[in-house]
PDB file of N, CA and C in Angstrom:
ATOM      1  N   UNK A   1      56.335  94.889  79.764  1.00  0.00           N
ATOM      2  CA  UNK A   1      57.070  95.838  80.575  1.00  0.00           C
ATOM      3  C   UNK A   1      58.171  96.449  79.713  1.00  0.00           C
ATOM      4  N   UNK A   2      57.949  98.030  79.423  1.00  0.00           N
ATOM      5  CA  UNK A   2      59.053  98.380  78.996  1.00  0.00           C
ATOM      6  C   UNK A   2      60.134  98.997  80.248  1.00  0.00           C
ATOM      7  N   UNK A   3      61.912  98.514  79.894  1.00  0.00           N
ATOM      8  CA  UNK A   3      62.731  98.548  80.306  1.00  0.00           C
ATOM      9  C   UNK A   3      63.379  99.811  79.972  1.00  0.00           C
ATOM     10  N   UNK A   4      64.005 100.748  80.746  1.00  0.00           N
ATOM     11  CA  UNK A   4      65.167 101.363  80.588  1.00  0.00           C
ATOM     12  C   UNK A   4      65.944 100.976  79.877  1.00  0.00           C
ATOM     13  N   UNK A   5      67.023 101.824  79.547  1.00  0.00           N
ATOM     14  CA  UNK A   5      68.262 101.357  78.349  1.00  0.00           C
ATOM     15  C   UNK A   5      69.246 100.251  79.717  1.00  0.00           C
ATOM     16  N   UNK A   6      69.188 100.769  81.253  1.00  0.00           N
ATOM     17  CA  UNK A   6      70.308 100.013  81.933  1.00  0.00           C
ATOM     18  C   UNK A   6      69.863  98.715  82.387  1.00  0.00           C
ATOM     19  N   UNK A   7      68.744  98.918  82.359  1.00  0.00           N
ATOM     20  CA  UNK A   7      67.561  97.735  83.074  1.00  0.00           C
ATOM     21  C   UNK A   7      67.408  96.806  82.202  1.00  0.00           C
ATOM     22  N   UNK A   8      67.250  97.213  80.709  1.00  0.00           N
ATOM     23  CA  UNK A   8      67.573  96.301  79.432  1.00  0.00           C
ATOM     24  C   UNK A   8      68.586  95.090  79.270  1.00  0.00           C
ATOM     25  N   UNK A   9      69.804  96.272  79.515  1.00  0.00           N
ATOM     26  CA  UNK A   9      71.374  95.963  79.718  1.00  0.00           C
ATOM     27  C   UNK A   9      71.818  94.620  80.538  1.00  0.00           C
ATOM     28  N   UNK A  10      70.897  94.914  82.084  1.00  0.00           N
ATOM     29  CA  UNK A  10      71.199  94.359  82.861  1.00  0.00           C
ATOM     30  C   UNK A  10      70.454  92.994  83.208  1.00  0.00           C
ATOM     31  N   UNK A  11      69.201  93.218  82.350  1.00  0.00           N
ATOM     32  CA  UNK A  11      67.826  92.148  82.038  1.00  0.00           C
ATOM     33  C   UNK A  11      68.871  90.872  81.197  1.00  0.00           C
ATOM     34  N   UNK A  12      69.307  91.467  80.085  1.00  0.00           N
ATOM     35  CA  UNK A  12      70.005  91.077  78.813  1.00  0.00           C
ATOM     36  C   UNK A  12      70.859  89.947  79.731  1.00  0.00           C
ATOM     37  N   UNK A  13      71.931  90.504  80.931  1.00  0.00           N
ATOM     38  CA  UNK A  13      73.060  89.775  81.298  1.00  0.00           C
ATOM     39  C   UNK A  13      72.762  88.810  82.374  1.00  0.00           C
ATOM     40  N   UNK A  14      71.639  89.036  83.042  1.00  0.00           N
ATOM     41  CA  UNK A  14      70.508  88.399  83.445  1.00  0.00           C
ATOM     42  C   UNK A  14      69.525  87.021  83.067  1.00  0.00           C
ATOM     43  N   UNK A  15      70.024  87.283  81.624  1.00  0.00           N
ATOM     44  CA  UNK A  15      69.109  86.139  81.025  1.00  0.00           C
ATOM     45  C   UNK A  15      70.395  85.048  80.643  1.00  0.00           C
ATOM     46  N   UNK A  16      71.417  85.613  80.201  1.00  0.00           N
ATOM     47  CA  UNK A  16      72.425  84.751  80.093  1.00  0.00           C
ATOM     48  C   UNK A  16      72.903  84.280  81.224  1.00  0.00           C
ATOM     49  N   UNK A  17      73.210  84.762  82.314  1.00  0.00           N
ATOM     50  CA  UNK A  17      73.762  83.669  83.366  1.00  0.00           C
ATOM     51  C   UNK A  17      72.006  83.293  83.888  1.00  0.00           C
ATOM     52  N   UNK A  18      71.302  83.138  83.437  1.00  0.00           N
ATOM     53  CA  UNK A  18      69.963  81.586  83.517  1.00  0.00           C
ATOM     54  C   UNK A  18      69.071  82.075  84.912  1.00  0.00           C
ATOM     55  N   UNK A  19      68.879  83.594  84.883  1.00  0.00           N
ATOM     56  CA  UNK A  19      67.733  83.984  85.758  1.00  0.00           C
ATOM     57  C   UNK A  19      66.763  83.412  85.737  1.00  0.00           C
ATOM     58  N   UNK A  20      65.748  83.123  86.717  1.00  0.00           N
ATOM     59  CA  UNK A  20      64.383  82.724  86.313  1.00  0.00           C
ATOM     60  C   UNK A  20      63.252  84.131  85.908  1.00  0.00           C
ATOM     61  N   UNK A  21      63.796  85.359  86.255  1.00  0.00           N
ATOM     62  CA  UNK A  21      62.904  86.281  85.575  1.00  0.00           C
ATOM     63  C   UNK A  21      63.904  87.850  85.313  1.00  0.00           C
ATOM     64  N   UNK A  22      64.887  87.700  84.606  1.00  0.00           N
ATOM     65  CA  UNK A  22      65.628  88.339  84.003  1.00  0.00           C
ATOM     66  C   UNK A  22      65.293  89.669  84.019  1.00  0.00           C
ATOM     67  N   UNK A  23      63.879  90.097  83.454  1.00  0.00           N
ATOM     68  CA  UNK A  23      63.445  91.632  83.318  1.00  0.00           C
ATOM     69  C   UNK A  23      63.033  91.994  84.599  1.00  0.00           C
ATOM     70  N   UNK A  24      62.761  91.459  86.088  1.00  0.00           N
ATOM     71  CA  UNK A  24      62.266  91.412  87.294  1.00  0.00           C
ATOM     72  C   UNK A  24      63.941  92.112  87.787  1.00  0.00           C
ATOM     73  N   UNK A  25      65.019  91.018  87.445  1.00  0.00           N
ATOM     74  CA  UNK A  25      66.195  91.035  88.056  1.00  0.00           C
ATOM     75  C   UNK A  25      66.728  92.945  87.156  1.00  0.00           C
ATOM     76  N   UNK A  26      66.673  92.920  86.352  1.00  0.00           N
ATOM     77  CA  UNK A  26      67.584  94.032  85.622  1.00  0.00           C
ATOM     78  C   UNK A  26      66.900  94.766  86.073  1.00  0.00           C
ATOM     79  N   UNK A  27      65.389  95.421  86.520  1.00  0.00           N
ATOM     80  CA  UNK A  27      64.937  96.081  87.097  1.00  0.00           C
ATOM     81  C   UNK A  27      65.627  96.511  88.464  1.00  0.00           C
ATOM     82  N   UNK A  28      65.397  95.742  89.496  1.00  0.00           N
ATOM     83  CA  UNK A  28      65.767  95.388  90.651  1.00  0.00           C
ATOM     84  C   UNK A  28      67.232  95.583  90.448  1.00  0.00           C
ATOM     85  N   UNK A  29      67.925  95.581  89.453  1.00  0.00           N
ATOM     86  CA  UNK A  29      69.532  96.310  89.636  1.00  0.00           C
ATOM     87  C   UNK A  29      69.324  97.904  89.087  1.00  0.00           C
ATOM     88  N   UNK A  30      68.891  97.606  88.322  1.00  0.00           N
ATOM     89  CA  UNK A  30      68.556  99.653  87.799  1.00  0.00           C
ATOM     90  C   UNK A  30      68.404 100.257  88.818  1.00  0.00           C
ATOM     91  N   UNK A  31      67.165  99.742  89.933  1.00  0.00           N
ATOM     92  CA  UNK A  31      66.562 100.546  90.698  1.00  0.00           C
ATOM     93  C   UNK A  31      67.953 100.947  92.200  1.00  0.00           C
ATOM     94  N   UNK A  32      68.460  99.609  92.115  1.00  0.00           N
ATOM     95  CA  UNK A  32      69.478  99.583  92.822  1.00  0.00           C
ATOM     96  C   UNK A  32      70.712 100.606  92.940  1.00  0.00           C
ATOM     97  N   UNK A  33      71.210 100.804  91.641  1.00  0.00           N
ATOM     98  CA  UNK A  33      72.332 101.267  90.802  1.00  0.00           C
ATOM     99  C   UNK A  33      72.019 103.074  91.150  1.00  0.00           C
ATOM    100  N   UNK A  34      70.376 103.411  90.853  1.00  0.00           N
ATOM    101  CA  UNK A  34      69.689 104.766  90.732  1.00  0.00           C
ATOM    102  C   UNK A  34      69.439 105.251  92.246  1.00  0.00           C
ATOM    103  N   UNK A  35      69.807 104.266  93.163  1.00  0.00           N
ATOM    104  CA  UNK A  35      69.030 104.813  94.838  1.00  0.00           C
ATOM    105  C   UNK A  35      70.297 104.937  95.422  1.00  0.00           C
ATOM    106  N   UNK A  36      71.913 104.051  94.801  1.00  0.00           N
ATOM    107  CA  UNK A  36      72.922 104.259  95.755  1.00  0.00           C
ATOM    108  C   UNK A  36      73.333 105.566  94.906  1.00  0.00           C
ATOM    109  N   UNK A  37      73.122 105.978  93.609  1.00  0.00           N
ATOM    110  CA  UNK A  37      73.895 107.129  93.213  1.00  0.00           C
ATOM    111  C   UNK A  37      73.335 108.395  93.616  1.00  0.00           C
ATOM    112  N   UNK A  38      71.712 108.352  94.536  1.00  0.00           N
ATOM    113  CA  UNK A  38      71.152 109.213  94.469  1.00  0.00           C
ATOM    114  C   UNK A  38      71.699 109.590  95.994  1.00  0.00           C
ATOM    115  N   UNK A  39      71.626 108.279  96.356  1.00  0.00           N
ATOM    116  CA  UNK A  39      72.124 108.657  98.355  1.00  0.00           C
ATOM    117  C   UNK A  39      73.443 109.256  98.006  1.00  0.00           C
ATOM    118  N   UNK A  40      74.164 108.803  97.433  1.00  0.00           N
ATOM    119  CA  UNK A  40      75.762 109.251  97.526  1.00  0.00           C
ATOM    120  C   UNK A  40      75.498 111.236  97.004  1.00  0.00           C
ATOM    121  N   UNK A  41      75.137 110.935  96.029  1.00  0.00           N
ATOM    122  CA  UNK A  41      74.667 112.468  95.847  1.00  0.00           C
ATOM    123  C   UNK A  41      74.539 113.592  96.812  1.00  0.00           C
ATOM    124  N   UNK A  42      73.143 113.061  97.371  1.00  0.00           N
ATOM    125  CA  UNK A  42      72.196 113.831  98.278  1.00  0.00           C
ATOM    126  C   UNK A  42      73.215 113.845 100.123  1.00  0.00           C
ATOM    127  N   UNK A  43      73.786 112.489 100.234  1.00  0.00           N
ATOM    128  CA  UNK A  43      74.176 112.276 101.746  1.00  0.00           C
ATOM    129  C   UNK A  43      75.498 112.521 101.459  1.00  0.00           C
ATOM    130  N   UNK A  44      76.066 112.768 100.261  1.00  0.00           N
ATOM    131  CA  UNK A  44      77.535 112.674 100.539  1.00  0.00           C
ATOM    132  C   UNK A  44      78.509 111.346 100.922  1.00  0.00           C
ATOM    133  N   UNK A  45      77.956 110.450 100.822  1.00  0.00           N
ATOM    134  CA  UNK A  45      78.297 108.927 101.415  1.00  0.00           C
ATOM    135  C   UNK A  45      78.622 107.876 100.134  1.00  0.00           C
ATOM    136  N   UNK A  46      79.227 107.160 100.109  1.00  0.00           N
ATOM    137  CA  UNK A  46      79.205 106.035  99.109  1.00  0.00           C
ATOM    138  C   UNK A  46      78.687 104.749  99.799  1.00  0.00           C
ATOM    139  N   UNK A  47      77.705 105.162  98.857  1.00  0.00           N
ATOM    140  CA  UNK A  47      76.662 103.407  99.208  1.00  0.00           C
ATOM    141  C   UNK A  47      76.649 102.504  97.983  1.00  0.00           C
ATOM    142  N   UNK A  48      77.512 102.907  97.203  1.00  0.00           N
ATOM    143  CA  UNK A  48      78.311 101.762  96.587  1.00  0.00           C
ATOM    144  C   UNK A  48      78.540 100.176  97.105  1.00  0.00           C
ATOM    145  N   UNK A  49      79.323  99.998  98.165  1.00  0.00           N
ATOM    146  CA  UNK A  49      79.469  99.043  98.739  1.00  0.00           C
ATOM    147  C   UNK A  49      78.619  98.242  99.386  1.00  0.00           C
ATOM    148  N   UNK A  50      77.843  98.892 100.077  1.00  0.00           N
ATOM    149  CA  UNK A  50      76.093  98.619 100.498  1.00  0.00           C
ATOM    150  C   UNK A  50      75.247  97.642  99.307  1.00  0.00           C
ATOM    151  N   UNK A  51      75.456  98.496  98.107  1.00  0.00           N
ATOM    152  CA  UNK A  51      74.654  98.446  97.159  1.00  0.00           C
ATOM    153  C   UNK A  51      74.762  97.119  96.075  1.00  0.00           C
ATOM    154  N   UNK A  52      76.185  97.164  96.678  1.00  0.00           N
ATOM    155  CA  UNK A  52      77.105  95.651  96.007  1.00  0.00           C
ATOM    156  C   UNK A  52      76.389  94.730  97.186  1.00  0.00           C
ATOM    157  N   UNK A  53      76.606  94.479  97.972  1.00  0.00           N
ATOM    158  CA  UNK A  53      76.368  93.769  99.157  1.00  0.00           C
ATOM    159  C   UNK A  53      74.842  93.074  99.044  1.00  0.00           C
ATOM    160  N   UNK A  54      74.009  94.033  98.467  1.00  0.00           N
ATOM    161  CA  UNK A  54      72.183  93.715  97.996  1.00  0.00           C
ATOM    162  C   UNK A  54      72.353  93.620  96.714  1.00  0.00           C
ATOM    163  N   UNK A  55      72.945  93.515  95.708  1.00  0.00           N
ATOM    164  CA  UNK A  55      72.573  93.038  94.582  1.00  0.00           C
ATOM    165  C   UNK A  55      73.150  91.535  94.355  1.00  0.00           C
ATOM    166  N   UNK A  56      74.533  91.308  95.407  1.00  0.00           N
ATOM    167  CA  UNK A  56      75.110  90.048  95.615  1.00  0.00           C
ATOM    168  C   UNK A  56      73.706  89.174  95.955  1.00  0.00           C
ATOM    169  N   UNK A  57      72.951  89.500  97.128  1.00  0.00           N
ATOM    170  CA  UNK A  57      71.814  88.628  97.195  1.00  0.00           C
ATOM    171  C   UNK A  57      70.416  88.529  96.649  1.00  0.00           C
ATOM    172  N   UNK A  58      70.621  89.958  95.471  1.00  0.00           N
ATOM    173  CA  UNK A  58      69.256  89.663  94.374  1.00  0.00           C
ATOM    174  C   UNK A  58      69.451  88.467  93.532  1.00  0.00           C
ATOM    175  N   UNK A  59      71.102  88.849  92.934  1.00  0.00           N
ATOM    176  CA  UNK A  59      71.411  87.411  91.942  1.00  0.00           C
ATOM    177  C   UNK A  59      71.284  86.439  92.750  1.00  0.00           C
ATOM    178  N   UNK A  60      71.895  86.080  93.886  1.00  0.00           N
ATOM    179  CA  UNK A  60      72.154  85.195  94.066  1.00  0.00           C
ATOM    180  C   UNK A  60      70.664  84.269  94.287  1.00  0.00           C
ATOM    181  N   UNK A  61      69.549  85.082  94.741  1.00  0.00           N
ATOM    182  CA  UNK A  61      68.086  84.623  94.725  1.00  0.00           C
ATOM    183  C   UNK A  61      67.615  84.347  93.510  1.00  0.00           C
ATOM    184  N   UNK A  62      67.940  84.944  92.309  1.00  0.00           N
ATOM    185  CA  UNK A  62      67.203  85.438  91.138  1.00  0.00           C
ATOM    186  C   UNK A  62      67.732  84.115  90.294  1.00  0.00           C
ATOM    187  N   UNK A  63      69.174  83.667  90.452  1.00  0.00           N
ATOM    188  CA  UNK A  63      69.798  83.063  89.644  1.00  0.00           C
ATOM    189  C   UNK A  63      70.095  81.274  90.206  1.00  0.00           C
ATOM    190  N   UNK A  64      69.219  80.201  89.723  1.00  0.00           N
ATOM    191  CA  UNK A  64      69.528  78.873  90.519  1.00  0.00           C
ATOM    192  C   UNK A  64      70.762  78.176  90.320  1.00  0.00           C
ATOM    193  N   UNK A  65      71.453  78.069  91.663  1.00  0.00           N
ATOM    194  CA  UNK A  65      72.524  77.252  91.828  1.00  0.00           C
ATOM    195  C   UNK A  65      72.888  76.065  90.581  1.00  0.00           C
ATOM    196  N   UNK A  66      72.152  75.958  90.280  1.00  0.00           N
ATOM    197  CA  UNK A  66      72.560  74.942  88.811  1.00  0.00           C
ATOM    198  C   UNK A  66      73.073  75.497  87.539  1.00  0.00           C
ATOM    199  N   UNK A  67      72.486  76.782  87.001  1.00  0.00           N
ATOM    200  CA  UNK A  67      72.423  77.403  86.004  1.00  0.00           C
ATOM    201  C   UNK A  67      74.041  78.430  85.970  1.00  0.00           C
ATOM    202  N   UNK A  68      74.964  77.236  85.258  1.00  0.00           N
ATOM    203  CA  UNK A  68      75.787  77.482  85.347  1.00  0.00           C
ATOM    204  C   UNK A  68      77.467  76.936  85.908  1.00  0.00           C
ATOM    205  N   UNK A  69      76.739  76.147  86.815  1.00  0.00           N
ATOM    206  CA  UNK A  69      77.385  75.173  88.103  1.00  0.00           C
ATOM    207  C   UNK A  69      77.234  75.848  89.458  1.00  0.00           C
ATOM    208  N   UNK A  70      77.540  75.560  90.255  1.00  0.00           N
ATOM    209  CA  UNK A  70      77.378  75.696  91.619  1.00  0.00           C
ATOM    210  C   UNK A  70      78.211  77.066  91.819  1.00  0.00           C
ATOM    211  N   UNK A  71      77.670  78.402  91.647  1.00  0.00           N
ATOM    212  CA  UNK A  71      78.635  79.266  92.122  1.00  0.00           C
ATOM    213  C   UNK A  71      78.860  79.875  93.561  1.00  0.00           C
ATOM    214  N   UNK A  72      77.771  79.640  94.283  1.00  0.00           N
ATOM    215  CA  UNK A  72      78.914  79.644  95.966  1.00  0.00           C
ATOM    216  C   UNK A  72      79.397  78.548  96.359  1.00  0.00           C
ATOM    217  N   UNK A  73      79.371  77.474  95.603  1.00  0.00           N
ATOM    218  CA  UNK A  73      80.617  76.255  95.525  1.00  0.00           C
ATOM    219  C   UNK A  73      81.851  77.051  95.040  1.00  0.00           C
ATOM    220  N   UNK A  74      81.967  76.982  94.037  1.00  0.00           N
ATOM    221  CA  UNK A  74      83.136  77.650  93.310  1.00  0.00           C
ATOM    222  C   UNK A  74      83.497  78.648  94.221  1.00  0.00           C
ATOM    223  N   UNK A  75      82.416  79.554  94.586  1.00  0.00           N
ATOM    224  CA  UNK A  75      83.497  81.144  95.534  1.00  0.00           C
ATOM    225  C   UNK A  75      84.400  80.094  96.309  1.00  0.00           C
ATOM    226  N   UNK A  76      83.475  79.551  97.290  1.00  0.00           N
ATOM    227  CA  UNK A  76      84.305  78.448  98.110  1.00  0.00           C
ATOM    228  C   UNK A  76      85.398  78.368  97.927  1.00  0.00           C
ATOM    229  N   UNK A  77      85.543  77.454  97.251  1.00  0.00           N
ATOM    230  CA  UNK A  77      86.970  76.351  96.825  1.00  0.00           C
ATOM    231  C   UNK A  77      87.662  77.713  96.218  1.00  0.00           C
ATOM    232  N   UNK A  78      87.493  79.237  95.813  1.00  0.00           N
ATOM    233  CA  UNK A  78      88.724  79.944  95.128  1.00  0.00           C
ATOM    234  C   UNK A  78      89.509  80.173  96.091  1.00  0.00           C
TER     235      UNK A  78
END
């Protein structure tokens, strides 16, 4: 699978915090990143926040609670 330069980017940062399929995940944020800038565009709206809101639960699917330590432990306890 070739990647985009952001999808690369985001594959890349993906693999370091211990995705189980890194180029799946940086995809799945590209595509993300490219549909809220296109709505905001086209609707006039910022789906920015939306867009944060679904990529919070791609990582958080994409990326196992171990790999790393427990990070909705940690949100927790901040």
């Amino acid at each position: 699978m070739t990647l985009w330069p952001i999808a690369a980017r985001l594959a890349d940062a993906a693999r370091e915090a211990g995705a189980t399929d890194p180029e799946q995940l940086g995809e799945q944020l590209a595509l993300l990143i490219d549909g809220a800038a296109a709505r905001t565009r086209v609707l006039d709206a910022d789906a920015f926040p939306t867009a944060a809101a679904i990529a919070a639960v791609l990582i958080d699917n994409a990326i196992p609670a171990t790999a790393g330590g427990d990070r909705r432990q940690a949100e927790e306890t901040s």
